[in-house]
PDB file of N, CA and C in Angstrom:
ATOM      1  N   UNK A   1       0.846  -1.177   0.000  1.00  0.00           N
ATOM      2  CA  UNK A   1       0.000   0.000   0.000  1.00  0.00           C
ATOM      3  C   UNK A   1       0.885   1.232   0.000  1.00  0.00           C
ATOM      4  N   UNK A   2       0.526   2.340  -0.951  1.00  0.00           N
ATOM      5  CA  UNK A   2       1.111   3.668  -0.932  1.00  0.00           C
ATOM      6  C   UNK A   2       0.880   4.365  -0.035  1.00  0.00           C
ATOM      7  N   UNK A   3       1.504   4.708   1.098  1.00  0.00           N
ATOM      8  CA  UNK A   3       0.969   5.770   1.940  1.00  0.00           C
ATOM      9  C   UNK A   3       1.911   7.148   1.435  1.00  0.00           C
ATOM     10  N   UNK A   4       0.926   8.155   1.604  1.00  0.00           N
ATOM     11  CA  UNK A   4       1.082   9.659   1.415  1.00  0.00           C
ATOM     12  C   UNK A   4       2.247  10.029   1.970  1.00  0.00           C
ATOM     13  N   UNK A   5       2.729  10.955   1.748  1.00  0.00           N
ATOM     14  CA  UNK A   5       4.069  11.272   2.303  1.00  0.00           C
ATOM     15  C   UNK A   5       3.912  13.026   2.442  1.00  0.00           C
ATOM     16  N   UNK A   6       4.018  14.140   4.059  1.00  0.00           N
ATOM     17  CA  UNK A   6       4.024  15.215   4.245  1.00  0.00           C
ATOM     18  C   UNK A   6       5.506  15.471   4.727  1.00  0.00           C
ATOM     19  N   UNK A   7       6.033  16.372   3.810  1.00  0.00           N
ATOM     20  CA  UNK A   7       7.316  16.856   4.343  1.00  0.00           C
ATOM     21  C   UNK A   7       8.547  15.722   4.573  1.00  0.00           C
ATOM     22  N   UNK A   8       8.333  14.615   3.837  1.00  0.00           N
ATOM     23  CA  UNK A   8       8.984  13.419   3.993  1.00  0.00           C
ATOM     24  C   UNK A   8       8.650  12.346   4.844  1.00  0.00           C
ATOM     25  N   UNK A   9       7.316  12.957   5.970  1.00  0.00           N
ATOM     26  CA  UNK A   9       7.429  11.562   6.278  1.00  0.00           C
ATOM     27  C   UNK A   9       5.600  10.951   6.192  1.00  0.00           C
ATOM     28  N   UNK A  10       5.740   9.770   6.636  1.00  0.00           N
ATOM     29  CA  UNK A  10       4.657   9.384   6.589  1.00  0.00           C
ATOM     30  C   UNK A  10       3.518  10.391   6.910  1.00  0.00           C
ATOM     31  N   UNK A  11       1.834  10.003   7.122  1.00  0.00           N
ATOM     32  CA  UNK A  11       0.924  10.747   7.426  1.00  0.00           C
ATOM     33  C   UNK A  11       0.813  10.614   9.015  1.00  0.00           C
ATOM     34  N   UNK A  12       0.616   9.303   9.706  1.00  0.00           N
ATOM     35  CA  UNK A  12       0.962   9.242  10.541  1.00  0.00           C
ATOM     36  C   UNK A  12       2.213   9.818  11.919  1.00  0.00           C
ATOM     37  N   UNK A  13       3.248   9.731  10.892  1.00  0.00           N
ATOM     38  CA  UNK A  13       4.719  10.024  11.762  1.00  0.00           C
ATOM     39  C   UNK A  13       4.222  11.594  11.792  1.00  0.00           C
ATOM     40  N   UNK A  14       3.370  12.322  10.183  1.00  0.00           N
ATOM     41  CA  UNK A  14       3.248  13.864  10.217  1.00  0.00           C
ATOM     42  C   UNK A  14       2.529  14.170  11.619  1.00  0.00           C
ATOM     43  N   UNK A  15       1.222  13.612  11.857  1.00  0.00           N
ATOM     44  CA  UNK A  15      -0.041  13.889  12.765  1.00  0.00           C
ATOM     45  C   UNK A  15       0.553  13.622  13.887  1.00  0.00           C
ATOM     46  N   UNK A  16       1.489  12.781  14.248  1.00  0.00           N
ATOM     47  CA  UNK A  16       1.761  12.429  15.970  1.00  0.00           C
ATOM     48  C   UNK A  16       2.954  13.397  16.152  1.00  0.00           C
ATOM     49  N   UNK A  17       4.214  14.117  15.188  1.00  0.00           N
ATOM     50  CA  UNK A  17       4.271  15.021  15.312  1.00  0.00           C
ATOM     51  C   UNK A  17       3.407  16.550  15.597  1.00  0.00           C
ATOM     52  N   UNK A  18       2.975  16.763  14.567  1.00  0.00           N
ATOM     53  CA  UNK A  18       1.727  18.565  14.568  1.00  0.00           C
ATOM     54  C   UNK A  18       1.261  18.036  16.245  1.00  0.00           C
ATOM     55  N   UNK A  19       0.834  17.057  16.542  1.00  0.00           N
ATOM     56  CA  UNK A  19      -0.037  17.152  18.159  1.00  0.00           C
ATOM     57  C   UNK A  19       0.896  17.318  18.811  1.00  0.00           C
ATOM     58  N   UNK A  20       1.688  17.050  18.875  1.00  0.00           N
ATOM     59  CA  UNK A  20       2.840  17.072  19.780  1.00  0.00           C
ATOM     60  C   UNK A  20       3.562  18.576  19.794  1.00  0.00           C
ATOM     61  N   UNK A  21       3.717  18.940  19.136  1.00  0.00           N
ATOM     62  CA  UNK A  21       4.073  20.549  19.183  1.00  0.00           C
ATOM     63  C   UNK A  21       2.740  21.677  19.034  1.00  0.00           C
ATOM     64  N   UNK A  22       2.100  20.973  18.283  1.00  0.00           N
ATOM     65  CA  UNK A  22       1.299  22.415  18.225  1.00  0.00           C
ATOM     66  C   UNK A  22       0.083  22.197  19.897  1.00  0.00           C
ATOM     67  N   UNK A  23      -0.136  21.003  20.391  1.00  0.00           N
ATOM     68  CA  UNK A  23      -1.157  20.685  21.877  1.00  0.00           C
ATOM     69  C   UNK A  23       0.066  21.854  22.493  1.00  0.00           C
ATOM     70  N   UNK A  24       1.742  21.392  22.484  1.00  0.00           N
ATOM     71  CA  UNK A  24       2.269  22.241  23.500  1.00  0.00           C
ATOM     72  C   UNK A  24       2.201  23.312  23.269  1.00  0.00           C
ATOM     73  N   UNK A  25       2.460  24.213  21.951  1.00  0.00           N
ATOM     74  CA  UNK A  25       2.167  25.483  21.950  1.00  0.00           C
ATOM     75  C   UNK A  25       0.228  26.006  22.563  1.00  0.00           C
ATOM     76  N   UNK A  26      -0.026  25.215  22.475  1.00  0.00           N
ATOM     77  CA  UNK A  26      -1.565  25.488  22.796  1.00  0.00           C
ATOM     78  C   UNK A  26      -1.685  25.596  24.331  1.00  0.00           C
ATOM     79  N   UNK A  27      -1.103  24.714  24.233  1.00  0.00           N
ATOM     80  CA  UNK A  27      -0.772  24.327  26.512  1.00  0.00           C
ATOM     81  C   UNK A  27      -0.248  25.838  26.863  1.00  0.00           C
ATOM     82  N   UNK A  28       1.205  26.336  26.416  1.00  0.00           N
ATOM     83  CA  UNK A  28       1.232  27.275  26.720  1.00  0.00           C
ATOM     84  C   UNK A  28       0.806  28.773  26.562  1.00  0.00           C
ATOM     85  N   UNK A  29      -0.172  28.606  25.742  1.00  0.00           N
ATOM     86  CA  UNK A  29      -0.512  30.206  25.349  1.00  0.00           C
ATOM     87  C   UNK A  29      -2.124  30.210  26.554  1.00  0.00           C
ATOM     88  N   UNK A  30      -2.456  28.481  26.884  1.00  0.00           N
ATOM     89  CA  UNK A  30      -3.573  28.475  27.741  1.00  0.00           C
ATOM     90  C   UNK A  30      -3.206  29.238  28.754  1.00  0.00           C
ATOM     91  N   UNK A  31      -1.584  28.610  29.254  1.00  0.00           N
ATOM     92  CA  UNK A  31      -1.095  29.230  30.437  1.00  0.00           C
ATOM     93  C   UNK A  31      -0.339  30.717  30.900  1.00  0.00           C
ATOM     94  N   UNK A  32      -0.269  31.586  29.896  1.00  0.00           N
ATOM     95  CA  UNK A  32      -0.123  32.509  29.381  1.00  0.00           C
ATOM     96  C   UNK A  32      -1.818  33.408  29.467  1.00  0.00           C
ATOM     97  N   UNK A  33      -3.048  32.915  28.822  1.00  0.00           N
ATOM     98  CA  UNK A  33      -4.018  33.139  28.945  1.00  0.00           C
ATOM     99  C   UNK A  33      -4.816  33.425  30.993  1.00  0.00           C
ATOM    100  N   UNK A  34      -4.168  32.075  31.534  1.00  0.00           N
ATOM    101  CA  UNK A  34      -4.623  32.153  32.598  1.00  0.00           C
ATOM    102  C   UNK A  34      -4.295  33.147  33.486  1.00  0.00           C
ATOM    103  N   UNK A  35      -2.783  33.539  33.475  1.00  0.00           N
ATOM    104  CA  UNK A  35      -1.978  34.336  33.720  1.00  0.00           C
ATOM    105  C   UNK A  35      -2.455  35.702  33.865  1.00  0.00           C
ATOM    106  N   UNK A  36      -2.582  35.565  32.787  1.00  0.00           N
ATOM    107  CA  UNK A  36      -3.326  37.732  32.294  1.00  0.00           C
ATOM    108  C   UNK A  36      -4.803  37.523  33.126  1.00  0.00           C
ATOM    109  N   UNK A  37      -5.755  36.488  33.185  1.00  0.00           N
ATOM    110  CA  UNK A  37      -6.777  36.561  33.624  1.00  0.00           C
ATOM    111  C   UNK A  37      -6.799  36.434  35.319  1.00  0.00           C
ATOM    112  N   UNK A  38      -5.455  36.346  35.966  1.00  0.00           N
ATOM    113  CA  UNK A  38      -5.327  36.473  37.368  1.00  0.00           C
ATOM    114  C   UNK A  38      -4.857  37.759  37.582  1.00  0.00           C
ATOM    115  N   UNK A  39      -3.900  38.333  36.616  1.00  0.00           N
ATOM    116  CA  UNK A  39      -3.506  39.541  37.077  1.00  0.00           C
ATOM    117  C   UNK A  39      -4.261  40.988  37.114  1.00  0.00           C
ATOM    118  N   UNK A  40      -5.412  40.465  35.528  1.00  0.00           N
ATOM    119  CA  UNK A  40      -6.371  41.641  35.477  1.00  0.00           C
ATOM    120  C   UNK A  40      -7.131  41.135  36.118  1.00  0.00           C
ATOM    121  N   UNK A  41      -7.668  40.292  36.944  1.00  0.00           N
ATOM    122  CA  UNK A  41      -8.462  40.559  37.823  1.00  0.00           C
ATOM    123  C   UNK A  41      -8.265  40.569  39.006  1.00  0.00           C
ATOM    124  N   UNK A  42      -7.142  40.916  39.380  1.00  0.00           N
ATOM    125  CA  UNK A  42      -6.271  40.791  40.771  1.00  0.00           C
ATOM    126  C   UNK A  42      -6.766  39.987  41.757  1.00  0.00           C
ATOM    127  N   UNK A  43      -6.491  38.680  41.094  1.00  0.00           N
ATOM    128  CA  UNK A  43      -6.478  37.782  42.349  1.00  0.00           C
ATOM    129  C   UNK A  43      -5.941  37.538  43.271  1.00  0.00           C
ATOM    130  N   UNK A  44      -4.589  38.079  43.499  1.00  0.00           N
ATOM    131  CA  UNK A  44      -3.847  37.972  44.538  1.00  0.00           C
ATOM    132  C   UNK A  44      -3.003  36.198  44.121  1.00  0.00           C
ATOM    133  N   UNK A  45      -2.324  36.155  44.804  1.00  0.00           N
ATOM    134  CA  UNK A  45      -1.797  34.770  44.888  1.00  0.00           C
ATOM    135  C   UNK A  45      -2.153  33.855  45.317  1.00  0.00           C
ATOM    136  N   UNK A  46      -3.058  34.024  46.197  1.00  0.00           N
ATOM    137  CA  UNK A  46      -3.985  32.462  46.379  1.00  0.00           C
ATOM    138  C   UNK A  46      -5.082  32.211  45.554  1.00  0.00           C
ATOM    139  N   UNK A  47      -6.080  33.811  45.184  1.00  0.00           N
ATOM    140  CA  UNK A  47      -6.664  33.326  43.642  1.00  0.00           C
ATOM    141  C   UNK A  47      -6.346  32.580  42.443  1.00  0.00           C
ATOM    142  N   UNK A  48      -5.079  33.459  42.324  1.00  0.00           N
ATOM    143  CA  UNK A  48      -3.797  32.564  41.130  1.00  0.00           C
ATOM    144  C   UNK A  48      -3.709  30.885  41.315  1.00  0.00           C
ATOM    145  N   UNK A  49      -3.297  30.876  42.467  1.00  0.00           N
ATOM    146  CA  UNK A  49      -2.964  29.860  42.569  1.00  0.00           C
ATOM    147  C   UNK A  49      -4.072  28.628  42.060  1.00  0.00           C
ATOM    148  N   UNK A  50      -5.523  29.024  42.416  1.00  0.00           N
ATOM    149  CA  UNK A  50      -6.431  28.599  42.400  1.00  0.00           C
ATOM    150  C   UNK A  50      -7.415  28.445  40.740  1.00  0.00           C
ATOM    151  N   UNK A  51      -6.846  29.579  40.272  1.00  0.00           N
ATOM    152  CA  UNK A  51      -7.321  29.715  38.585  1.00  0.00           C
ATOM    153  C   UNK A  51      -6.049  28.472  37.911  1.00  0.00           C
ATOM    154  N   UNK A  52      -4.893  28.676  38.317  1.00  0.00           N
ATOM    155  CA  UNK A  52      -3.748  27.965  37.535  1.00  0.00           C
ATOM    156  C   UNK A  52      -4.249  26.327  37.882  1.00  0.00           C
ATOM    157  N   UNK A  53      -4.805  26.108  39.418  1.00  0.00           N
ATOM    158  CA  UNK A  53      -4.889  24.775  39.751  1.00  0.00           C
ATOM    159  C   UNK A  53      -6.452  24.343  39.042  1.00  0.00           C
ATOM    160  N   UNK A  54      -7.317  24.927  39.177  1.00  0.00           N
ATOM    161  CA  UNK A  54      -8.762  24.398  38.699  1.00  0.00           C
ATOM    162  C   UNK A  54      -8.565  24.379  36.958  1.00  0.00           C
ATOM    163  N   UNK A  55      -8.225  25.420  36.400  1.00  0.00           N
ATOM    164  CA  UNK A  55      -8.048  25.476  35.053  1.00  0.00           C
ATOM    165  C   UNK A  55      -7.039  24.351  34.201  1.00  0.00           C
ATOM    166  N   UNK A  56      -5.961  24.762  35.119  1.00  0.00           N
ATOM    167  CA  UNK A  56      -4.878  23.875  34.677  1.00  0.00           C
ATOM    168  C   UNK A  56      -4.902  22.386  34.339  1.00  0.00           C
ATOM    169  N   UNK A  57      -5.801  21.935  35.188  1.00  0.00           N
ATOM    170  CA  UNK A  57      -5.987  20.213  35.471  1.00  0.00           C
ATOM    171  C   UNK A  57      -6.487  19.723  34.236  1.00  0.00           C
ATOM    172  N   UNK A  58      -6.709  20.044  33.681  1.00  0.00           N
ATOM    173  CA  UNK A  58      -7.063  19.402  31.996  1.00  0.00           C
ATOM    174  C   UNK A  58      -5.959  19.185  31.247  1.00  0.00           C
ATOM    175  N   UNK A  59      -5.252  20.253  31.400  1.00  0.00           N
ATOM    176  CA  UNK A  59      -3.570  20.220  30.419  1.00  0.00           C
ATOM    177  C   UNK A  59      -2.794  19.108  31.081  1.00  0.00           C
ATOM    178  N   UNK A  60      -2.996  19.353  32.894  1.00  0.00           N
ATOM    179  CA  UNK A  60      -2.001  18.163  33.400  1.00  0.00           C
ATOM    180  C   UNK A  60      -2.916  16.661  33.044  1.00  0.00           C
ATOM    181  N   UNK A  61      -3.440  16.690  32.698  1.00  0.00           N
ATOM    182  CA  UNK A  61      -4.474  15.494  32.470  1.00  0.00           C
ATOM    183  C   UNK A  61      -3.618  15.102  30.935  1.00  0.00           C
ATOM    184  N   UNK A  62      -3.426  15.916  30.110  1.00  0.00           N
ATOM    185  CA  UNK A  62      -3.250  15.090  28.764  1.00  0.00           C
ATOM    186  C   UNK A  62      -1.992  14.890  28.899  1.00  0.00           C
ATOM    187  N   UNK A  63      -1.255  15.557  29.797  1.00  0.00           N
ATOM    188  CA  UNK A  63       0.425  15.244  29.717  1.00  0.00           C
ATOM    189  C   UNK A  63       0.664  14.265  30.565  1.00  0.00           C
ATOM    190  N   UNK A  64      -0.573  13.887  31.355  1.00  0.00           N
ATOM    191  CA  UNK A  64      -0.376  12.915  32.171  1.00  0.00           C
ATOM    192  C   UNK A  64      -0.554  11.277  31.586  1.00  0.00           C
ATOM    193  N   UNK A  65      -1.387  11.725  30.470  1.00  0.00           N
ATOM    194  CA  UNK A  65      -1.740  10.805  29.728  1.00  0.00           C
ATOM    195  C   UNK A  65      -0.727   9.898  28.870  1.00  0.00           C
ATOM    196  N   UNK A  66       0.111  11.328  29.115  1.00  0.00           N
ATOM    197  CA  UNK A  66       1.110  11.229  27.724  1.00  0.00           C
ATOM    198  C   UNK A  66       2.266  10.399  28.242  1.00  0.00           C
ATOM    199  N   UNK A  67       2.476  10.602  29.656  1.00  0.00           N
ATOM    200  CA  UNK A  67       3.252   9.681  29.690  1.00  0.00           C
ATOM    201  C   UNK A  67       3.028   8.771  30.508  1.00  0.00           C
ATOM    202  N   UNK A  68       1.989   7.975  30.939  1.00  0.00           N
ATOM    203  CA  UNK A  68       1.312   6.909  31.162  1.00  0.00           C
ATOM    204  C   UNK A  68       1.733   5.608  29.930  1.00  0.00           C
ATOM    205  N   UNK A  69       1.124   6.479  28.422  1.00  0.00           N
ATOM    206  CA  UNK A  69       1.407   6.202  27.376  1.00  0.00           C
ATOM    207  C   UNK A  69       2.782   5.317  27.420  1.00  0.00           C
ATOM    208  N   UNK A  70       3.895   6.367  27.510  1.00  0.00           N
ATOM    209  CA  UNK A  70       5.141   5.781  27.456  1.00  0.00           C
ATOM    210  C   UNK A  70       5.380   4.830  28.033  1.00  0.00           C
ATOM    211  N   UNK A  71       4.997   5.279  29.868  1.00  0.00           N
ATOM    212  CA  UNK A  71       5.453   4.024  30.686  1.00  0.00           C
ATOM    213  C   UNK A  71       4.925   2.825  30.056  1.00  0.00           C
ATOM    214  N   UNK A  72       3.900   2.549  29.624  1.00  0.00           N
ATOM    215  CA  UNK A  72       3.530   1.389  29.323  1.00  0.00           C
ATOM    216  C   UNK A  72       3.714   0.786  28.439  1.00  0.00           C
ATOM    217  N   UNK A  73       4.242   1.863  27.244  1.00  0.00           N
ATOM    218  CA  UNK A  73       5.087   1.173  26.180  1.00  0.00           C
ATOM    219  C   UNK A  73       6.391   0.741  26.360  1.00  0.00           C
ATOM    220  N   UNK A  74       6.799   0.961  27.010  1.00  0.00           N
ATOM    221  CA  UNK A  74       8.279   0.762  27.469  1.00  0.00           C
ATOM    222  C   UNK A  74       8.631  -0.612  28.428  1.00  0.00           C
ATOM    223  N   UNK A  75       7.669  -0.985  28.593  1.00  0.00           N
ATOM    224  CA  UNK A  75       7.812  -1.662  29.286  1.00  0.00           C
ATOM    225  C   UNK A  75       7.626  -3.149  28.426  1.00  0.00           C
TER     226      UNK A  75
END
């Protein structure tokens, strides 16, 4: 079977790359996002703390995922 080829490599090898950089650029502009939304609304540092921890837990969720992933391949 012919598989497609982006930028040299497979379609596959392309897609598990792009998620992999572009989820992290996304991760961080979330956290960047959260950031500005503690400072303009002056939460103080235990607000912060509290927007970064309630918000955040989704991002640590897929990176958590991510290397769950590994461990278990690795093994």
């Amino acid at each position: 079977m012919n598989t497609p080829m982006i930028l040299g490599l497979t379609e596959p090898e392309f897609a598990e790359l792009c998620l992999k950089f572009l989820l992290s650029g996304l991760i961080a502009y979330m956290v960047f996002i959260i950031w500005r939304l503690a400072t303009e609304s002056r939460a103080g540092r235990y607000g912060a703390f509290w927007l970064f921890f309630a918000l955040g837990l989704g991002m640590f969720g897929f990176i958590a995922k991510e290397l769950v992933i590994k461990m278990l391949s690795s093994q």
